[in-house]
Protein backbone atom coordinates (compact mmCIF):
# COMPACT_ATOMS: atom_id res chain seq x y z
CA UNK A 1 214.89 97.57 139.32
CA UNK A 2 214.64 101.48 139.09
CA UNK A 3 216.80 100.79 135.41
CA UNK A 4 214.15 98.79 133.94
CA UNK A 5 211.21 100.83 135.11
CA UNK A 6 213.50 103.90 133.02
CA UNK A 7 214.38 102.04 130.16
CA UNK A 8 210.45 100.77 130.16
CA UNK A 9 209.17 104.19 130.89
CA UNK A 10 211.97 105.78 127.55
CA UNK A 11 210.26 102.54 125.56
CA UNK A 12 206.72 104.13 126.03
CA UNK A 13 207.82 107.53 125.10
CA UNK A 14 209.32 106.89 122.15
CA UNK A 15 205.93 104.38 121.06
CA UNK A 16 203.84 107.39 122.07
CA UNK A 17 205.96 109.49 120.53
CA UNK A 18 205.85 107.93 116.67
CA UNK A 19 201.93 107.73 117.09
CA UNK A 20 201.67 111.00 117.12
CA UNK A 21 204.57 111.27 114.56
CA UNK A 22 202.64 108.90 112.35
CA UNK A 23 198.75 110.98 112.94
CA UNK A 24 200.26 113.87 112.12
CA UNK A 25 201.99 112.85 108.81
CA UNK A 26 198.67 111.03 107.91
CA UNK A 27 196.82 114.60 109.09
CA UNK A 28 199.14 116.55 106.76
CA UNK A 29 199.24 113.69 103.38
CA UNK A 30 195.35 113.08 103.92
CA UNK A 31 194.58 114.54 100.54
CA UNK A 32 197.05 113.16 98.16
CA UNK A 33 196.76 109.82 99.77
CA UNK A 34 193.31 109.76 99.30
CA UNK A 35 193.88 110.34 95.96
CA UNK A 36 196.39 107.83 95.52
CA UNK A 37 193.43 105.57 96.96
CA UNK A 38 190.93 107.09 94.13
CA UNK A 39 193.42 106.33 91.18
CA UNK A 40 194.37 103.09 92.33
CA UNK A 41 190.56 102.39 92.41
CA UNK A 42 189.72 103.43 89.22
CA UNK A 43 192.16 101.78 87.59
CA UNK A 44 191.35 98.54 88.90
CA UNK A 45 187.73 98.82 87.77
CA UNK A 46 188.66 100.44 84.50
CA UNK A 47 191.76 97.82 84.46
CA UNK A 48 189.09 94.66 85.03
CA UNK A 49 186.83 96.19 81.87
CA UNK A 50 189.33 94.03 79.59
CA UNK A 51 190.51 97.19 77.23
CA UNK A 52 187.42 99.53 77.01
CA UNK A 53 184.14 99.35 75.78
CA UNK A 54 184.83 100.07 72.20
CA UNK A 55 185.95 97.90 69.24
CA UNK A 56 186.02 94.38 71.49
CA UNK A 57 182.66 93.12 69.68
CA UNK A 58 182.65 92.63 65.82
CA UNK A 59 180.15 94.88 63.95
CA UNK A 60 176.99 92.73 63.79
CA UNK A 61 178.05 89.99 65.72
CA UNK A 62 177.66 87.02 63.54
CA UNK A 63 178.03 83.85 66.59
CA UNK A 64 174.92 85.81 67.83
CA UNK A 65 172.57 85.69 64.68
CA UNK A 66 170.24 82.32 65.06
CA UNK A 67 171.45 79.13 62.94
CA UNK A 68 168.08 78.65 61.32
CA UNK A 69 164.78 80.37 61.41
CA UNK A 70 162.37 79.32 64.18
CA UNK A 71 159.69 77.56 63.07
CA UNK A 72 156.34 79.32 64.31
CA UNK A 73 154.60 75.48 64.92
CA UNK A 74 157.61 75.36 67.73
CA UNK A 75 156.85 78.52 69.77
CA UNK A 76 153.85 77.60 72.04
CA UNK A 77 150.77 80.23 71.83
CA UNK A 78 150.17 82.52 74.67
CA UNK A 79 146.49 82.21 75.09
CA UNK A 80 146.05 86.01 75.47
CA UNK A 81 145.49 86.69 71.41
CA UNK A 82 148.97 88.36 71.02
CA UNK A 83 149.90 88.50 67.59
CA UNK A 84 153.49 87.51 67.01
CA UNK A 85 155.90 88.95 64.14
């Protein structure tokens, strides 16, 4: 019985032991893993944006422009007097 309890009591020690092996290595890497975090975070946003901002659109965006003129019988009046354009 006495074996057990040792080998149970070594066990703990050794589990104690890499905790504190494992807060101190996180203690002493805190900074560049929190940059690591930081540029994997960016990226993924930046990643997401599909390329950039620039140069995805075609200059004046013609599937935008309206297929026909709107009529101005079609747009319903306001009732406040507001000229439209």
């Amino acid at each position: 019985m006495q074996k057990v309890i040792n080998v149970l009591a070594i066990a703990s020690g050794v589990v104690s032991a890499a905790v504190v092996a494992s807060g101190v290595f996180v203690y002493v890497n805190r900074d560049s893993i929190v940059d690591s975090i930081k540029s994997q975070a960016i990226e993924a946003v930046t990643g997401s944006l599909g390329g950039g901002l620039g140069g995805d659109l075609p200059i004046g965006t013609p599937d935008l422009a309206p297929a026909a003129p709107a009529d101005a019988a079609n747009i319903p009046s306001g009732g406040l007097g507001v000229p439209t354009f």
